[in-house]
C-alpha atoms as a PDB file:
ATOM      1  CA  UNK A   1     101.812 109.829 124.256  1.00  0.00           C
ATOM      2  CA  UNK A   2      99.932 108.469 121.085  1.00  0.00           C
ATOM      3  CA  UNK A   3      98.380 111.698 121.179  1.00  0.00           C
ATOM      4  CA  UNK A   4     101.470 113.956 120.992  1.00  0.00           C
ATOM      5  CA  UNK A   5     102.625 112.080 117.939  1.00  0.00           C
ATOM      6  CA  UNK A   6      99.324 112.270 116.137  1.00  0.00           C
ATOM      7  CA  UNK A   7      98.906 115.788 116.943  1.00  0.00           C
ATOM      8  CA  UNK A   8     103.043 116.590 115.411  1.00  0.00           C
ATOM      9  CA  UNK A   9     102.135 114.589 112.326  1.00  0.00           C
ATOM     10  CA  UNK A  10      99.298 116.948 111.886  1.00  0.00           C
ATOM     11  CA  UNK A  11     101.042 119.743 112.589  1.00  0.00           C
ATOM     12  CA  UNK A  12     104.090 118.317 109.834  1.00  0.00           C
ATOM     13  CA  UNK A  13     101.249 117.447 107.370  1.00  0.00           C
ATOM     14  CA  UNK A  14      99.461 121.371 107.860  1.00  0.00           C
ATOM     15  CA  UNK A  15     103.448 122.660 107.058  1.00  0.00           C
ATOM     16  CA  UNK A  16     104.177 121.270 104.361  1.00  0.00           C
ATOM     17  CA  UNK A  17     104.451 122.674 101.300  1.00  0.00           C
ATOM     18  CA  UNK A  18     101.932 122.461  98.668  1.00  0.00           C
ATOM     19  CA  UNK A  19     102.503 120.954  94.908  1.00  0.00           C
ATOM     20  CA  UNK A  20     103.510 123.324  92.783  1.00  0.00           C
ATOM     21  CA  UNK A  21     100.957 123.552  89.701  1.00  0.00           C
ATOM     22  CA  UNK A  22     102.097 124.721  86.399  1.00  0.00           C
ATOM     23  CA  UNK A  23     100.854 124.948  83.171  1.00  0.00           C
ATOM     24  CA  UNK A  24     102.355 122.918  80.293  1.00  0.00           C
ATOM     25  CA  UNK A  25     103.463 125.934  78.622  1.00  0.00           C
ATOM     26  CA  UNK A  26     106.875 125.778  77.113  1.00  0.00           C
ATOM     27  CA  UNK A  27     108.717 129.384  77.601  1.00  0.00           C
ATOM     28  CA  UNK A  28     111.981 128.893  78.600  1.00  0.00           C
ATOM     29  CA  UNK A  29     113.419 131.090  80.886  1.00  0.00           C
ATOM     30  CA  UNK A  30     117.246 130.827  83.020  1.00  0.00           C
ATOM     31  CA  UNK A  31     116.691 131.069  86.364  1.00  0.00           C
ATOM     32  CA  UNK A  32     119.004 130.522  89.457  1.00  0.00           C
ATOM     33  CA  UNK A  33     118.131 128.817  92.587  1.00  0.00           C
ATOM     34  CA  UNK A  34     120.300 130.460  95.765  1.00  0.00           C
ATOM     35  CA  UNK A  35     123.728 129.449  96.092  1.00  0.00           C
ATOM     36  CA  UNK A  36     123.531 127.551  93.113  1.00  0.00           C
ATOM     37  CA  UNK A  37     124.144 127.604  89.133  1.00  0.00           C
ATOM     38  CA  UNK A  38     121.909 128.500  86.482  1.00  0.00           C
ATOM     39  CA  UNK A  39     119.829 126.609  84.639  1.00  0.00           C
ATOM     40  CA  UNK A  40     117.148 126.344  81.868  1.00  0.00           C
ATOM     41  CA  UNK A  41     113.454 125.924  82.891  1.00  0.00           C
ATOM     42  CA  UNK A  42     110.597 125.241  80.227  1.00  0.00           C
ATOM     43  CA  UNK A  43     108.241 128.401  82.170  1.00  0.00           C
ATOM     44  CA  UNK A  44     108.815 130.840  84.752  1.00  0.00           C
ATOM     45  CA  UNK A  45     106.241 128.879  86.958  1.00  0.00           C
ATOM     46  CA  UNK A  46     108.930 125.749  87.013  1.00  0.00           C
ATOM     47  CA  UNK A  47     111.738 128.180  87.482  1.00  0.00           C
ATOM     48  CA  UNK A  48     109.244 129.569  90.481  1.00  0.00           C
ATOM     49  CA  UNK A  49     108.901 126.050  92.163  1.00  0.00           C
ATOM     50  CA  UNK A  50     112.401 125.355  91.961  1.00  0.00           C
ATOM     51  CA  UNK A  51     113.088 128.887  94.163  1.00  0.00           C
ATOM     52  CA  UNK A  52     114.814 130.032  91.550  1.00  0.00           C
ATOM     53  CA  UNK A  53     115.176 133.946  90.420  1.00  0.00           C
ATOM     54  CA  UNK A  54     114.710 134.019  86.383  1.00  0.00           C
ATOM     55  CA  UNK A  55     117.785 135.777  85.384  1.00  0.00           C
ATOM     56  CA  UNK A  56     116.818 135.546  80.957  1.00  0.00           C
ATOM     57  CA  UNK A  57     113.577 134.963  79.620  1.00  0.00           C
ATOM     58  CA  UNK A  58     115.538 132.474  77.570  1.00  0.00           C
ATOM     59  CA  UNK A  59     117.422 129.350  77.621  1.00  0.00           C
ATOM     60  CA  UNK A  60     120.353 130.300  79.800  1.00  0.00           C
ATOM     61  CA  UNK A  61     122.936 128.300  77.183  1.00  0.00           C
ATOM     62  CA  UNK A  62     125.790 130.374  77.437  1.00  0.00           C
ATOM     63  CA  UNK A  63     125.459 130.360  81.231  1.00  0.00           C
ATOM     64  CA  UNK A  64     125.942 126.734  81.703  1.00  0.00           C
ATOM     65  CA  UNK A  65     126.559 123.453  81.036  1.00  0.00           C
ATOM     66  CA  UNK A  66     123.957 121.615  78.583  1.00  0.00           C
ATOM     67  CA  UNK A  67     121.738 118.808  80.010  1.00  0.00           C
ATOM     68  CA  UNK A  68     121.101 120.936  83.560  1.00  0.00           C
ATOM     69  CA  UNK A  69     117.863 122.274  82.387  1.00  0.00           C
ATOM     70  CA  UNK A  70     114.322 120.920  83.770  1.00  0.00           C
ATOM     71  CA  UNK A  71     112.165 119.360  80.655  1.00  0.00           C
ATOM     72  CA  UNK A  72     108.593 119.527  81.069  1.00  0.00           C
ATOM     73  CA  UNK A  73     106.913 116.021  80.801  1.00  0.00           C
END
């Protein structure tokens, strides 16, 4: 039994995703995640990570709501 579970928290460790890297470049870009709204990222990498499609290689401001953006720290 100890086995099984040591074996499935390999397997979930293997799986998961890794970090997504990007350089501290600010570009911003609007992107969209699926399903949801728009929103500003400071680089298309960000707006990558998030699983968002860049819609504007700008900030998206007439798309939506200020503050929803992701700042680069």
């Amino acid at each position: 039994m100890k086995v099984a579970i040591v074996l499935a928290l390999l397997c979930a460790v293997a799986l998961a995703e890794e970090p997504c890297l990007c350089p501290k470049i600010i570009s911003p870009v609007c992107g969209q995640p699926l399903g949801e709204a728009v929103a500003w990222y400071d680089n298309a990498c960000l707006a990558t990570c998030a699983k968002a499609v860049v819609v504007e290689d700008s900030h998206c401001g007439h798309l939506e709501k200020p503050g929803h953006g992701i700042p680069l720290f």
